[in-house]
Protein backbone atom coordinates (compact mmCIF):
# COMPACT_ATOMS: atom_id res chain seq x y z
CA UNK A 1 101.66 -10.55 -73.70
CA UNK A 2 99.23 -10.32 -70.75
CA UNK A 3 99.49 -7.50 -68.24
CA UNK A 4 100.10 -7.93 -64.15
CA UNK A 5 96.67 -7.23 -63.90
CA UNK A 6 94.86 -9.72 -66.72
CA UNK A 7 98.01 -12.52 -65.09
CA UNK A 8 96.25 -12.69 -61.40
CA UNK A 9 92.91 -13.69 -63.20
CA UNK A 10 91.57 -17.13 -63.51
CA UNK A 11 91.40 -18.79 -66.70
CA UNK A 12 87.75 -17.97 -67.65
CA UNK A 13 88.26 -14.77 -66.14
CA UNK A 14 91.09 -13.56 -68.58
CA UNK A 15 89.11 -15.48 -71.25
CA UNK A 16 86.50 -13.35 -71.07
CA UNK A 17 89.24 -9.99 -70.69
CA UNK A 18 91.02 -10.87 -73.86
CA UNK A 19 87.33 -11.34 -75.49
CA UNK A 20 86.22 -8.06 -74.43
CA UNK A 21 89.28 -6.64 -75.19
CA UNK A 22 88.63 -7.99 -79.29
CA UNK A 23 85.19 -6.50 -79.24
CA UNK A 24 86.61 -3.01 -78.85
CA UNK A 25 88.55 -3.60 -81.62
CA UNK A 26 86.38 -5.24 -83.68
CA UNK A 27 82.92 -3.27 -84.47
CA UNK A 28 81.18 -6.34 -86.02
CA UNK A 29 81.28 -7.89 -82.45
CA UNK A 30 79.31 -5.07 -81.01
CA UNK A 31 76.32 -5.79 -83.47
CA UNK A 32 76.41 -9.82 -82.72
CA UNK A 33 73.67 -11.30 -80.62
CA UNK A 34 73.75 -15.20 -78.84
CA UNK A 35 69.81 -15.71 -78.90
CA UNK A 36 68.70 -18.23 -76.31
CA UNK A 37 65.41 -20.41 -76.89
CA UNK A 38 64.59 -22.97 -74.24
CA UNK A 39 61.54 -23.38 -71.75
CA UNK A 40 64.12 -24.11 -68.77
CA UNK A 41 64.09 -20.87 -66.77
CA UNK A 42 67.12 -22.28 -65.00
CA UNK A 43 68.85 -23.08 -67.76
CA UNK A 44 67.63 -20.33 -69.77
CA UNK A 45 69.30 -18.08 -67.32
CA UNK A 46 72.20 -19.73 -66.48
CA UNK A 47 73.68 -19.92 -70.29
CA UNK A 48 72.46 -16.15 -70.46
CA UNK A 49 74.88 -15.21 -67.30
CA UNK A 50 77.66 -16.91 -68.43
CA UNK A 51 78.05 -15.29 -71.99
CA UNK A 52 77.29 -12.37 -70.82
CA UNK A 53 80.19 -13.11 -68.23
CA UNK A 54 82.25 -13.50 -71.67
CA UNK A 55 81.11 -10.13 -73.14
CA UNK A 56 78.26 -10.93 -75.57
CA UNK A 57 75.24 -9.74 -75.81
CA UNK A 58 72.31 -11.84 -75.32
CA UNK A 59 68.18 -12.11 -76.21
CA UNK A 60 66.27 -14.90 -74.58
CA UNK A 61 63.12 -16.51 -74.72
CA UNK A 62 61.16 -19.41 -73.58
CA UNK A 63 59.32 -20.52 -77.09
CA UNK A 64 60.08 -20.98 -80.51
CA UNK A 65 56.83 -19.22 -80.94
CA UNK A 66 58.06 -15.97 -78.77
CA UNK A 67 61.46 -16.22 -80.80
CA UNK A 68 59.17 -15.89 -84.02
CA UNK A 69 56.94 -13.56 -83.04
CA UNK A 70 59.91 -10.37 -82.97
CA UNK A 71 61.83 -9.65 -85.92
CA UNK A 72 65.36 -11.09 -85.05
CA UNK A 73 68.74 -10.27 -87.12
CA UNK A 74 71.15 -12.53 -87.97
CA UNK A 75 73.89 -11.03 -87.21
CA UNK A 76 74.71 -13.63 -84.11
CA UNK A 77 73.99 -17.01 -83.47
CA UNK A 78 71.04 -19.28 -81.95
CA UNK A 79 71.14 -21.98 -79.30
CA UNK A 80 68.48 -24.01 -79.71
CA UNK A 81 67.23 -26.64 -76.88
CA UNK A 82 65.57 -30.03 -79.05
CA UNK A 83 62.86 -30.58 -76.26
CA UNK A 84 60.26 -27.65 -76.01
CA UNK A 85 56.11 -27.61 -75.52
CA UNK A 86 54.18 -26.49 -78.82
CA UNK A 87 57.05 -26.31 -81.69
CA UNK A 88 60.22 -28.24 -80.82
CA UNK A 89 63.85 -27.26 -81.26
CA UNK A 90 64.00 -28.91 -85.04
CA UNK A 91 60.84 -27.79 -85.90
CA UNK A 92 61.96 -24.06 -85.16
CA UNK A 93 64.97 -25.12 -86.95
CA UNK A 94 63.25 -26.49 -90.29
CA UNK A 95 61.37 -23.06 -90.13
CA UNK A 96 64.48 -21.05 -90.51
CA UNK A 97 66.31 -23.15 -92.96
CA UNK A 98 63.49 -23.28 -95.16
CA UNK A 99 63.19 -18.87 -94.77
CA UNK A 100 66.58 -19.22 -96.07
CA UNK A 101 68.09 -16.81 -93.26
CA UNK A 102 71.60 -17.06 -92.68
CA UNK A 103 71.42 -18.06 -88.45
CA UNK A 104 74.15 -20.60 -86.99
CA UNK A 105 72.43 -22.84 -84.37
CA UNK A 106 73.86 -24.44 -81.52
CA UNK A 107 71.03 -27.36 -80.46
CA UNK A 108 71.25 -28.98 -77.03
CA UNK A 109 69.17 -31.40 -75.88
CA UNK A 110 69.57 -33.81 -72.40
CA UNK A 111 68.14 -36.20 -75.21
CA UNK A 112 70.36 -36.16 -78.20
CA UNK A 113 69.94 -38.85 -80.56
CA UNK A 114 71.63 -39.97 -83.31
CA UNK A 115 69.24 -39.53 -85.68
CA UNK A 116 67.92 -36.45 -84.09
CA UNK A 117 71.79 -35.16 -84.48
CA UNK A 118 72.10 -36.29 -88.22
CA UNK A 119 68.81 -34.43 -89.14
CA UNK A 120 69.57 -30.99 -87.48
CA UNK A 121 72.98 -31.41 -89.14
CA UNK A 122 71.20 -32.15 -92.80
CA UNK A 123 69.38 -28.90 -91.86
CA UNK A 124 72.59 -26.66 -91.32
CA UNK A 125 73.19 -26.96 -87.66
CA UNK A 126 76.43 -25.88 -86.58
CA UNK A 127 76.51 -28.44 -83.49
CA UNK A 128 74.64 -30.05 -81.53
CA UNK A 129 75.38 -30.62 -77.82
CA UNK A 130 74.06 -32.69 -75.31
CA UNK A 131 73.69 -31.79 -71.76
CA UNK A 132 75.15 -31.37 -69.36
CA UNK A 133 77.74 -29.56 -71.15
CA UNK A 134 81.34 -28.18 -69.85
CA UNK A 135 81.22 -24.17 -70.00
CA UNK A 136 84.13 -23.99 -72.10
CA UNK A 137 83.17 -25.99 -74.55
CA UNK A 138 79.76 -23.97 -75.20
CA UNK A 139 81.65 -20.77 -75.67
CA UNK A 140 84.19 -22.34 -77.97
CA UNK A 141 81.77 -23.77 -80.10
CA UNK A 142 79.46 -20.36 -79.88
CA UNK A 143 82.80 -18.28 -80.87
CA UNK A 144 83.11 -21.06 -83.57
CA UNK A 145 79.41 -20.29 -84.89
CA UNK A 146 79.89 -16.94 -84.47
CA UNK A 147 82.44 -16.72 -86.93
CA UNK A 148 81.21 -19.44 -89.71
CA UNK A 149 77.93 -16.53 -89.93
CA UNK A 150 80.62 -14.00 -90.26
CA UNK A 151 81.73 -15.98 -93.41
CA UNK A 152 78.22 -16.82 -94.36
CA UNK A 153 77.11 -13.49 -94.35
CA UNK A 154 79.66 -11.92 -95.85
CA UNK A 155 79.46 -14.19 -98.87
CA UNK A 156 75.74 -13.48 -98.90
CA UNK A 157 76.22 -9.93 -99.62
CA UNK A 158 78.81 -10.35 -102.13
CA UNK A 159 75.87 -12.41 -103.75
CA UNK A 160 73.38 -9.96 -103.08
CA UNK A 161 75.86 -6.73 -104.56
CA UNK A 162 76.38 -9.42 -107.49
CA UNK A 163 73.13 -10.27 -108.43
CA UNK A 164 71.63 -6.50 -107.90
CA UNK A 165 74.42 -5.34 -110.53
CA UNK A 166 73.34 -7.99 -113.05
CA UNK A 167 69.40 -7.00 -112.48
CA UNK A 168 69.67 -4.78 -115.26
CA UNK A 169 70.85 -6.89 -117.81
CA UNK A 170 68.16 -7.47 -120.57
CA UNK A 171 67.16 -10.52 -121.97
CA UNK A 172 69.43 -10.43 -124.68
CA UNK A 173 72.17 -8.71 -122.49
CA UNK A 174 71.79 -12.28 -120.41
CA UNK A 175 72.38 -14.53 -124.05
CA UNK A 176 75.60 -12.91 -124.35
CA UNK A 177 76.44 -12.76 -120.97
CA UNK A 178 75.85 -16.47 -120.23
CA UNK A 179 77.77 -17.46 -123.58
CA UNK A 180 80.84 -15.08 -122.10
CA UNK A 181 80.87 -16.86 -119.13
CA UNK A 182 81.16 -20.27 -120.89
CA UNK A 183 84.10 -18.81 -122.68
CA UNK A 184 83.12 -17.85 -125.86
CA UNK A 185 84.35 -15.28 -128.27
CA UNK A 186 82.75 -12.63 -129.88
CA UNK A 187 82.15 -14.23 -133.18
CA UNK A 188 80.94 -17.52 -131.86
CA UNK A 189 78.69 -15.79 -130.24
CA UNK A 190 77.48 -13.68 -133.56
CA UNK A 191 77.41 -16.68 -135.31
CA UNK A 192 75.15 -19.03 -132.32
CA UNK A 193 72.84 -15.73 -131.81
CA UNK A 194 72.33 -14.65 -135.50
CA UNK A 195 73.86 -11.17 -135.02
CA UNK A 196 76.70 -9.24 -136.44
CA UNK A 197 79.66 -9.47 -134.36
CA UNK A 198 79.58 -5.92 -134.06
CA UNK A 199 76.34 -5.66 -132.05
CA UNK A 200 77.54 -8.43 -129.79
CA UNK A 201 80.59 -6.27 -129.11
CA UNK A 202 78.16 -3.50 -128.31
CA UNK A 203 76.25 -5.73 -125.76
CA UNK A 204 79.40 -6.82 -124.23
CA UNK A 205 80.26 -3.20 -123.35
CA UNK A 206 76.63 -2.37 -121.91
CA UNK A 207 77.42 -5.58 -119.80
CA UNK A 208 80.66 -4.32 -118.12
CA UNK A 209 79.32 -1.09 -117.88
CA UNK A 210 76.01 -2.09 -115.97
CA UNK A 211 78.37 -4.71 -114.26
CA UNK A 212 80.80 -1.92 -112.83
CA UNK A 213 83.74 -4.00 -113.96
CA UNK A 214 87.17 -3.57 -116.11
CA UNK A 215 87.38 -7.01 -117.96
CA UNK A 216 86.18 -10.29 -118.88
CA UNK A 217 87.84 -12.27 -115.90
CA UNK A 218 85.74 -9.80 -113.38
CA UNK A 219 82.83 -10.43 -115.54
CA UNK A 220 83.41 -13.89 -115.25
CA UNK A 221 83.64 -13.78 -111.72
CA UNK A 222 81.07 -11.78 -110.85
CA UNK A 223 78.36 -13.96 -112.52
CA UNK A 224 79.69 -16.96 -110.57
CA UNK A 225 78.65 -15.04 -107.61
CA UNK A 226 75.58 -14.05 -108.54
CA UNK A 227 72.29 -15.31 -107.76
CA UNK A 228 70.93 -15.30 -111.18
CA UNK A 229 69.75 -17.85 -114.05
CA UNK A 230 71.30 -17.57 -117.44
């Protein structure tokens, strides 16, 4: 229920209340950063005040080369323009796909072309959007990124805490391991490995233990997460 106060406000205005009013109350919003990379000052500047209007924090710069050259988290998203001097929009955005970092981008270009548009999508864009755009629909689709790379990174580090438990595991530790996950039993195991069933018991047990987990399902699980070849 809005208050007196928040009712006498235009829409953007109470937009960017409510959204202010959700970063307080959620700490991961207080961490996330809307990088800007175009060579448009105007632009550049303009996109800057208006999510800043909205209550985000933003980093700008006029180069893909200047956007490389600082170390850059990515805990936020990027908006991209297609059109820049030296290394273009998809060229920046080839870089980071291939890096393997975990950044939504938001391209924009007065140019968009379909075939532009289908290869920044093959490369993990989020969206691209050509200008002129309406405000609102920029800061839809950036709250929209914003939250797919809370996802993304959330099921990176349940990959990462997977893999690092299952680090450990030695060689033969990983034979059993990948023969549990396909579902077999102790003694099929024996029997395909050449070993009593009793030592394959014992390498079960150093593979929950190093795991950290209580049974076979949670085993199972956990090695679907992980990051790891068997």
């Amino acid at each position: 229920m809005e208050d007196i106060w928040t009712s006498k406000l235009t829409k953007r205005d109470r937009n960017s209340v409510l959204l202010c009013r959700r970063s307080m109350c959620d700490p991961m919003m207080h961490d996330e950063i809307i990088f800007i990379v175009d060579d448009d000052t105007g632009l550049r500047d303009s996109l800057a005040a208006l999510l800043q209007t909205d209550g985000y924090r933003v980093v700008a710069y006029d180069s893909a080369m200047a956007f490389l050259s600082e170390p850059v988290t990515d805990n936020g998203c990027l908006i991209l323009d297609l059109k820049m001097p030296g290394m273009t929009g998809l060229e920046l955005q080839r870089h980071i796909a291939e890096s393997g970092r975990v950044l939504p981008i938001i391209l924009i270009s007065a140019f968009a072309e379909v075939s532009t548009a289908v290869t920044s999508m093959k490369l993990g864009a989020f969206d691209v959007l050509e200008k002129p755009f309406d405000d609102e629909k920029l800061l839809s689709t950036v709250a929209a990124a914003l939250e797919k790379g809370r996802k993304q990174r959330e099921i990176a580090e349940v990959r990462r805490e997977a893999t690092q438990r299952l680090s450990t595991l030695s060689a033969r530790e990983r034979e059993v391991l990948a023969k549990v996950a396909n579902g077999a039993s102790s003694k099929v195991i024996a029997e395909e490995l050449g070993i009593s069933r009793r030592t394959v018991e014992i390498h079960r047990a150093k593979i929950m233990r190093k795991a950290e987990v209580q049974n076979t399902a949670e085993l199972v699980r956990l090695t679907k997460e992980a990051d790891i070849d068997l």
